[in-house]
PDB file of N, CA and C in Angstrom:
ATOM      1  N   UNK A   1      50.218  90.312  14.297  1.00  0.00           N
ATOM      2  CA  UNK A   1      49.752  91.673  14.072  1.00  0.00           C
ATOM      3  C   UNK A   1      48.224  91.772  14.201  1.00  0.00           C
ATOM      4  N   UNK A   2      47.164  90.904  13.735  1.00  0.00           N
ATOM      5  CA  UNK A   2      46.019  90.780  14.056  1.00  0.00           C
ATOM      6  C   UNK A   2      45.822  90.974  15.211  1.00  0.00           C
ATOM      7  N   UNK A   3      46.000  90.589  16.530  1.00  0.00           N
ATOM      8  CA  UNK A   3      45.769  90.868  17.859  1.00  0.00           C
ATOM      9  C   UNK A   3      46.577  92.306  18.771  1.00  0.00           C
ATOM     10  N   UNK A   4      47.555  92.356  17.747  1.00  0.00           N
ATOM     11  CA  UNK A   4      47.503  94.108  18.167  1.00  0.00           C
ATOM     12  C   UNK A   4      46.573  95.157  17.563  1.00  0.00           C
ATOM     13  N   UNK A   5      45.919  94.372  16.368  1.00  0.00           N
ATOM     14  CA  UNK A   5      45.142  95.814  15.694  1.00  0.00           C
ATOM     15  C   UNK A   5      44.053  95.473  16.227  1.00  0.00           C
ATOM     16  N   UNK A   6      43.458  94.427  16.587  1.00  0.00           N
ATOM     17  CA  UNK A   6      42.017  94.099  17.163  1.00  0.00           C
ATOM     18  C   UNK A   6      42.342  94.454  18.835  1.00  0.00           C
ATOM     19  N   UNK A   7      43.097  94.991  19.527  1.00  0.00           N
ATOM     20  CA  UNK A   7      43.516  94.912  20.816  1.00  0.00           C
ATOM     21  C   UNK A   7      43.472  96.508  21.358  1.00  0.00           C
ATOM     22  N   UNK A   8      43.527  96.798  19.736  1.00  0.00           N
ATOM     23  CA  UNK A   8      43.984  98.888  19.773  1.00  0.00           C
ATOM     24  C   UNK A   8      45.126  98.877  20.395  1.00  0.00           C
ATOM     25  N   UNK A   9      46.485  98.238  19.788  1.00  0.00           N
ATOM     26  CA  UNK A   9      47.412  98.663  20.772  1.00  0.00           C
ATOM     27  C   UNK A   9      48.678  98.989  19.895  1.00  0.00           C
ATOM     28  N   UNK A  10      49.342 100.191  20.516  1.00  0.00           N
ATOM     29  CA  UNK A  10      50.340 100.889  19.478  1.00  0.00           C
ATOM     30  C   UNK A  10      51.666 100.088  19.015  1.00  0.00           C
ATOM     31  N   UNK A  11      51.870 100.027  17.946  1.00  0.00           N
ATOM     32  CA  UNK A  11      53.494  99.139  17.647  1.00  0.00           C
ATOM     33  C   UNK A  11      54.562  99.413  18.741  1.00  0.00           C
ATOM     34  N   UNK A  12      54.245 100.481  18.754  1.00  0.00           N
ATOM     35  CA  UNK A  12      55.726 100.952  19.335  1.00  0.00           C
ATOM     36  C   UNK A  12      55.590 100.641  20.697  1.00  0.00           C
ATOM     37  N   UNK A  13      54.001  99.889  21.223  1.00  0.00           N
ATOM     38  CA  UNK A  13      54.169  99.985  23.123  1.00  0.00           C
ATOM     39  C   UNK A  13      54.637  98.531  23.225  1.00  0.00           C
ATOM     40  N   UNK A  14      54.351  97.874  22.012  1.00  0.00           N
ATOM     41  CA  UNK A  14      54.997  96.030  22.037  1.00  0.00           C
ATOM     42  C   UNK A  14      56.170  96.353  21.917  1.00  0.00           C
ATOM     43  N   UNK A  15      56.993  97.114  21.300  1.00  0.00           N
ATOM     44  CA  UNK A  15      58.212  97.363  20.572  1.00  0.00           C
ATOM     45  C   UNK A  15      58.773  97.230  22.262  1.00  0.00           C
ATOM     46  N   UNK A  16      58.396  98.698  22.733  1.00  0.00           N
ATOM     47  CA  UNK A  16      58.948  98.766  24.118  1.00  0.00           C
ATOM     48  C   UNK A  16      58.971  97.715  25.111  1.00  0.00           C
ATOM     49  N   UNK A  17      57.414  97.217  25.309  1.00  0.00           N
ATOM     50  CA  UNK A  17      57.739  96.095  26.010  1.00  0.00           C
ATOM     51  C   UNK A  17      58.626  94.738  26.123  1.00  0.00           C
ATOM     52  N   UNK A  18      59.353  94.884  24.748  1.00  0.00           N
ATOM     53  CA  UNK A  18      60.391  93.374  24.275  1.00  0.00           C
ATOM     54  C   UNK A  18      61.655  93.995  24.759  1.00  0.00           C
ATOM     55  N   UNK A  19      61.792  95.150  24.629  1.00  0.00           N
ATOM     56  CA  UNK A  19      63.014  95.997  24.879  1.00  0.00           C
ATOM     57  C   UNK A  19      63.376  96.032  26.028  1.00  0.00           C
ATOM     58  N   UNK A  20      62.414  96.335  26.869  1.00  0.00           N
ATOM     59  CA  UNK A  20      62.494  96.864  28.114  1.00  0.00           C
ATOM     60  C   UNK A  20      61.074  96.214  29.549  1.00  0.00           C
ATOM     61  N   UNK A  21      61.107  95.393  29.290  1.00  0.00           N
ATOM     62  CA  UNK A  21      60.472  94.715  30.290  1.00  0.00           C
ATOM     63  C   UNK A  21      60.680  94.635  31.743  1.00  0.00           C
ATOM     64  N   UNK A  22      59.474  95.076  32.603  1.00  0.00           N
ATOM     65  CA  UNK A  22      59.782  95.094  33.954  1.00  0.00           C
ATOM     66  C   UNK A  22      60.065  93.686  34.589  1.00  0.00           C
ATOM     67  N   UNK A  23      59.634  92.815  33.276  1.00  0.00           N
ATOM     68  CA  UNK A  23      59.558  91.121  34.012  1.00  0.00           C
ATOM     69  C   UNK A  23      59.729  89.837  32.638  1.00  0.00           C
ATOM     70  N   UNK A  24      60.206  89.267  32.434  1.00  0.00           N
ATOM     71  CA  UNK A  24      60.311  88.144  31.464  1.00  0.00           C
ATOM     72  C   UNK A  24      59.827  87.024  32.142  1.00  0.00           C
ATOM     73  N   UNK A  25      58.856  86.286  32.284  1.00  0.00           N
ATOM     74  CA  UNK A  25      58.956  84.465  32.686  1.00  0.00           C
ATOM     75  C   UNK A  25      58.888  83.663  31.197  1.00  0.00           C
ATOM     76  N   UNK A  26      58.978  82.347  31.453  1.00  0.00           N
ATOM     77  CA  UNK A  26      58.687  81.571  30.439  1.00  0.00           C
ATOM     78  C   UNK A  26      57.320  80.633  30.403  1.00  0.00           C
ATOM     79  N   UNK A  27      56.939  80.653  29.302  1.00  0.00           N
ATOM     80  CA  UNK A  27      55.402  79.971  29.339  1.00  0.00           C
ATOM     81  C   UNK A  27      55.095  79.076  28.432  1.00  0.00           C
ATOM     82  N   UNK A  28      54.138  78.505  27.961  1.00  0.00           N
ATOM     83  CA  UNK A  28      54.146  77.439  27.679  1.00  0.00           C
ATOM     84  C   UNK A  28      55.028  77.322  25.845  1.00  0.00           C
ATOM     85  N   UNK A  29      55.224  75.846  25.434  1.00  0.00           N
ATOM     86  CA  UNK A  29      55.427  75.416  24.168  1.00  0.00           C
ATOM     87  C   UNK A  29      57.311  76.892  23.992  1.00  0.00           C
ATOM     88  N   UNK A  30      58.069  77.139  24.792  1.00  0.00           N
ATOM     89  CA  UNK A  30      59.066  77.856  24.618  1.00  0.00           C
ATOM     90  C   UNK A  30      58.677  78.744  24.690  1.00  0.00           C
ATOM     91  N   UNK A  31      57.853  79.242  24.876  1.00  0.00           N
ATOM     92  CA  UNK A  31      57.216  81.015  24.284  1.00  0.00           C
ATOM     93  C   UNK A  31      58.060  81.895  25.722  1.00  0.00           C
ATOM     94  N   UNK A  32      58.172  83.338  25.678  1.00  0.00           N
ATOM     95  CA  UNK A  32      57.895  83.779  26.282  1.00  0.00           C
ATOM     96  C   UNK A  32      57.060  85.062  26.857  1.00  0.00           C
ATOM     97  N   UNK A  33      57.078  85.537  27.888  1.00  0.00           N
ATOM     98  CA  UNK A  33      56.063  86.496  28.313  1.00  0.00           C
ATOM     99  C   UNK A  33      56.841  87.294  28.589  1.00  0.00           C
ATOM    100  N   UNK A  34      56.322  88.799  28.499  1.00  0.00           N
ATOM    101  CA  UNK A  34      57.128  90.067  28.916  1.00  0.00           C
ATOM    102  C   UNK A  34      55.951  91.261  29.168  1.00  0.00           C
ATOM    103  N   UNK A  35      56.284  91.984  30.050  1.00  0.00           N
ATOM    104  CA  UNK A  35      55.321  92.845  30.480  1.00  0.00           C
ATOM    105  C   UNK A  35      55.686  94.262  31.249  1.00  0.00           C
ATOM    106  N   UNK A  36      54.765  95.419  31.141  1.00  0.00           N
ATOM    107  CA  UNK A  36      55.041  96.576  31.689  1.00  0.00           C
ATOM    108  C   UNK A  36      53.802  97.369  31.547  1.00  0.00           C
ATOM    109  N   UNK A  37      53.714  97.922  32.204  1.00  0.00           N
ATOM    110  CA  UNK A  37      52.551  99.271  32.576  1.00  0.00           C
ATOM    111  C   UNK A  37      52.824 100.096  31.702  1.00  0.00           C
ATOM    112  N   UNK A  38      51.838 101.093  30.940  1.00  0.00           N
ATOM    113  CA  UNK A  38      51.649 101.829  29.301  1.00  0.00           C
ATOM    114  C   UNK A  38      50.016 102.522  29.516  1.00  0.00           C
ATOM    115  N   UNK A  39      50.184 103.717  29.562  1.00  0.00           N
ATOM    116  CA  UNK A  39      49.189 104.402  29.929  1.00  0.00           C
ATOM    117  C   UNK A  39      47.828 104.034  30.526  1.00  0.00           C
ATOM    118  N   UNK A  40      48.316 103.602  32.116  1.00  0.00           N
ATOM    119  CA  UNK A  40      47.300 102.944  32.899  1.00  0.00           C
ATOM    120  C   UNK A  40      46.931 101.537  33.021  1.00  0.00           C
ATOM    121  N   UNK A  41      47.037 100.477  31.986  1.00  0.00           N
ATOM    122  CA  UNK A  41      47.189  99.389  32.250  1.00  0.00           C
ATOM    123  C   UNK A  41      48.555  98.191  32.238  1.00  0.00           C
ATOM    124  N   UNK A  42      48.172  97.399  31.957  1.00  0.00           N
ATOM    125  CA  UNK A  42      49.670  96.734  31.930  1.00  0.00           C
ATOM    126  C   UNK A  42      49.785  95.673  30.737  1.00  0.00           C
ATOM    127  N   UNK A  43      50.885  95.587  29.428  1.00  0.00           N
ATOM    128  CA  UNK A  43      50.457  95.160  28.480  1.00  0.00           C
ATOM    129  C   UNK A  43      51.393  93.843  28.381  1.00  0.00           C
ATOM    130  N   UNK A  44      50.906  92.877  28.484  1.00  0.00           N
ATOM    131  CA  UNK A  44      51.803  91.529  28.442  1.00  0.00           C
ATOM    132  C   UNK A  44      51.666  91.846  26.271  1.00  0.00           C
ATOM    133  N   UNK A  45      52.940  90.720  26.555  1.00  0.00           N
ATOM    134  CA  UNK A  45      53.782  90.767  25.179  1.00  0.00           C
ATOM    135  C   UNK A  45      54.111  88.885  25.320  1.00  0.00           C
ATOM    136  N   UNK A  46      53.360  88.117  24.251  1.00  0.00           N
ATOM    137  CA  UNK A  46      53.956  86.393  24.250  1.00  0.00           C
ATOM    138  C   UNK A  46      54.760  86.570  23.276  1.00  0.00           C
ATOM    139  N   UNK A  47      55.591  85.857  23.035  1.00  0.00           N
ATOM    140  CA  UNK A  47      56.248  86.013  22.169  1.00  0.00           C
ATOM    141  C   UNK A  47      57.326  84.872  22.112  1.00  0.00           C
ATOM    142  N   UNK A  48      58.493  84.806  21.024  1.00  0.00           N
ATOM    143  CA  UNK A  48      59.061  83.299  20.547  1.00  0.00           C
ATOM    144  C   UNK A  48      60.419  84.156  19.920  1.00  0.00           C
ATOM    145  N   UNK A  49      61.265  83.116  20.252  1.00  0.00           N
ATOM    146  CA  UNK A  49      62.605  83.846  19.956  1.00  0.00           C
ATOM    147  C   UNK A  49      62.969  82.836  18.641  1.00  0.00           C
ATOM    148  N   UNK A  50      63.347  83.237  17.636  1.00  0.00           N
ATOM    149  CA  UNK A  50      63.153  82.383  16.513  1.00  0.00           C
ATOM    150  C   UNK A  50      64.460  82.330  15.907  1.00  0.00           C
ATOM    151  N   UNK A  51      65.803  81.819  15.886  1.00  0.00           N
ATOM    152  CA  UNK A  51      67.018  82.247  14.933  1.00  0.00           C
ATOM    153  C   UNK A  51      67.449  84.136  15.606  1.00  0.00           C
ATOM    154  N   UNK A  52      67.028  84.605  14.262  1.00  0.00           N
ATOM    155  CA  UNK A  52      67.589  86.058  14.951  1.00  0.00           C
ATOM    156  C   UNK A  52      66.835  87.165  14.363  1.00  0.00           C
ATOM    157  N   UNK A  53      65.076  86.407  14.879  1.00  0.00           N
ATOM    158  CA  UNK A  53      64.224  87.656  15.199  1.00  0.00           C
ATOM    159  C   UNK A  53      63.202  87.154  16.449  1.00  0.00           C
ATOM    160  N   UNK A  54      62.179  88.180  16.516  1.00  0.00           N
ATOM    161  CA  UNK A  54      61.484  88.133  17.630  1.00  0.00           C
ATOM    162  C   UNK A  54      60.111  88.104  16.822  1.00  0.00           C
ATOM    163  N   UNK A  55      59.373  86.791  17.220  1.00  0.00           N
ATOM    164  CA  UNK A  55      57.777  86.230  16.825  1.00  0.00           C
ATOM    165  C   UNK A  55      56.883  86.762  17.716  1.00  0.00           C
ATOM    166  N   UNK A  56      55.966  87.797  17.506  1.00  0.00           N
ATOM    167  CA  UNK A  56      54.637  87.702  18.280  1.00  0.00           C
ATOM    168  C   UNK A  56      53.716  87.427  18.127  1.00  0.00           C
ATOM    169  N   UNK A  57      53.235  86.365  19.396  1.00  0.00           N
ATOM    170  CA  UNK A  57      52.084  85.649  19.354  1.00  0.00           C
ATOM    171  C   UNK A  57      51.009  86.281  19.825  1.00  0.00           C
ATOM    172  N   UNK A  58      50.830  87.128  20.467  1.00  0.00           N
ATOM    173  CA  UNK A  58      49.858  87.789  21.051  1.00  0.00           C
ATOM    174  C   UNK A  58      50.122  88.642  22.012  1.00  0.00           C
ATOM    175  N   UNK A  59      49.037  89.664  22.436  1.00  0.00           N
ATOM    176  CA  UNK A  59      49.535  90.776  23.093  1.00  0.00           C
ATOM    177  C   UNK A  59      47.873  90.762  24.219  1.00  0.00           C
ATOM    178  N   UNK A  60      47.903  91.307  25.465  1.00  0.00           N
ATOM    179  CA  UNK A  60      47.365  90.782  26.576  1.00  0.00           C
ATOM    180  C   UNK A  60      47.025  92.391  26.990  1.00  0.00           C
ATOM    181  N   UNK A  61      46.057  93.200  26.926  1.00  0.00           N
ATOM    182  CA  UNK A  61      46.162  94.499  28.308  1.00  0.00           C
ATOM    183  C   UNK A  61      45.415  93.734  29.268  1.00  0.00           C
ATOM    184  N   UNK A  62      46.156  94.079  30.450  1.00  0.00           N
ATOM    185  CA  UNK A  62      45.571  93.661  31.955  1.00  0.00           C
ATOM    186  C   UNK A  62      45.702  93.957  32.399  1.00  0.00           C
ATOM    187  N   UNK A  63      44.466  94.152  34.345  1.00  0.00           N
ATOM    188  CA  UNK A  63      45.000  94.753  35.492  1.00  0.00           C
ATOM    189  C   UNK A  63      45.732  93.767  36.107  1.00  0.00           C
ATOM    190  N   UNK A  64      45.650  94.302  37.734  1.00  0.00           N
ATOM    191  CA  UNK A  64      47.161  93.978  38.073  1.00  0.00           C
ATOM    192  C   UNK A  64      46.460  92.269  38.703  1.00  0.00           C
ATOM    193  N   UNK A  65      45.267  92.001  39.319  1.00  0.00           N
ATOM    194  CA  UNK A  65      45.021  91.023  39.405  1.00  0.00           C
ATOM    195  C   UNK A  65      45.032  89.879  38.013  1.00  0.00           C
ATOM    196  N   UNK A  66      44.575  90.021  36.592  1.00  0.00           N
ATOM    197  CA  UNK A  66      45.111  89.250  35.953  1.00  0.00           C
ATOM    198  C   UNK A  66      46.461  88.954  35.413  1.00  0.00           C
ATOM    199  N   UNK A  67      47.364  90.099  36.002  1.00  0.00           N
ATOM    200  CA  UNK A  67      48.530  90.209  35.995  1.00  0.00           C
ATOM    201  C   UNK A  67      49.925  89.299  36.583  1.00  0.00           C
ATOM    202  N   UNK A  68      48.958  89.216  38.118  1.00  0.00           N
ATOM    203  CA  UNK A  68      49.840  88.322  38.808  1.00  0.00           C
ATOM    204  C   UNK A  68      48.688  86.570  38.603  1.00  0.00           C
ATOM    205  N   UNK A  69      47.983  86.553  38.059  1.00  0.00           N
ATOM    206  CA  UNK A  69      47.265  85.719  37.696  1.00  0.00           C
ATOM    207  C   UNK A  69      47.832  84.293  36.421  1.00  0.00           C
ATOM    208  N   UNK A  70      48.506  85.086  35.207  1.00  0.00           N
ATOM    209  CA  UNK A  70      49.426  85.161  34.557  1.00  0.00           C
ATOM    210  C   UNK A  70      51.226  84.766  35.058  1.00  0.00           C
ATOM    211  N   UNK A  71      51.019  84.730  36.463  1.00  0.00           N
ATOM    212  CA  UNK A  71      52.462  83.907  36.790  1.00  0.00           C
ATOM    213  C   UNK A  71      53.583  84.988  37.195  1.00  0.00           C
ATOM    214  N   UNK A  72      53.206  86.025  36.739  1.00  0.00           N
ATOM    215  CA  UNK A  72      54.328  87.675  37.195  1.00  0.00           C
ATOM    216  C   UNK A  72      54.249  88.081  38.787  1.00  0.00           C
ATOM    217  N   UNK A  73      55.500  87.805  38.613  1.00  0.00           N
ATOM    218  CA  UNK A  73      55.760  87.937  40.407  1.00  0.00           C
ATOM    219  C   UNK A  73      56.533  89.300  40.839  1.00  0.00           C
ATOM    220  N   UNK A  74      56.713  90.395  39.732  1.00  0.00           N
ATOM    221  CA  UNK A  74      57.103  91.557  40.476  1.00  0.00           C
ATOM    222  C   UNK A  74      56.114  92.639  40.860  1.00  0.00           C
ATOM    223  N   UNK A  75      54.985  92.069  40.623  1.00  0.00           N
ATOM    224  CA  UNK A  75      53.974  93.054  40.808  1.00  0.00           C
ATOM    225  C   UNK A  75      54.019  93.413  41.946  1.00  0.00           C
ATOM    226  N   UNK A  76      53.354  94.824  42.788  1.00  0.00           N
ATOM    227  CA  UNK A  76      53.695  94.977  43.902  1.00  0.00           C
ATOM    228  C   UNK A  76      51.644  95.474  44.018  1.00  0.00           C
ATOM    229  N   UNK A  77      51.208  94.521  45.126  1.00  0.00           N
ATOM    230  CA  UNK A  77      49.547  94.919  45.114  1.00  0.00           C
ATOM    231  C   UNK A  77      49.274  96.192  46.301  1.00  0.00           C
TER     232      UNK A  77
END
């Protein structure tokens, strides 16, 4: 939660992004990554699947070059 409130970024746009992701890969130590576009930029979501909830590790706004930078291959440039 620290890096969404220091990030300015709304609960509910992480909420969405776990829900509904344009892209899932996997990244390091099990984690994974999830991501989607949210009023103009694009907000990666790390995160850890734990038993039977969802851990977030941190939350990312980026353009589309650190985007596909990050390993996301549906981006379209």
């Amino acid at each position: 939660m620290k890096r969404i409130k220091e990030r300015e970024v709304d609960i509910e746009f992480v909420e969405q992004v776990i829900k509904e992701p344009l892209e899932v890969i996997d990244v390091k130590f099990g984690r994974k990554a999830a991501y989607r576009k949210l009023d103009g930029y694009y907000l990666i979501v790390v995160f850890e699947e734990q038993k039977d909830e969802i851990v977030i590790v941190t939350v990312l706004k980026v353009d589309d070059a650190r985007l596909n930078r990050y390993g996301f291959n549906r981006i379209r440039f």
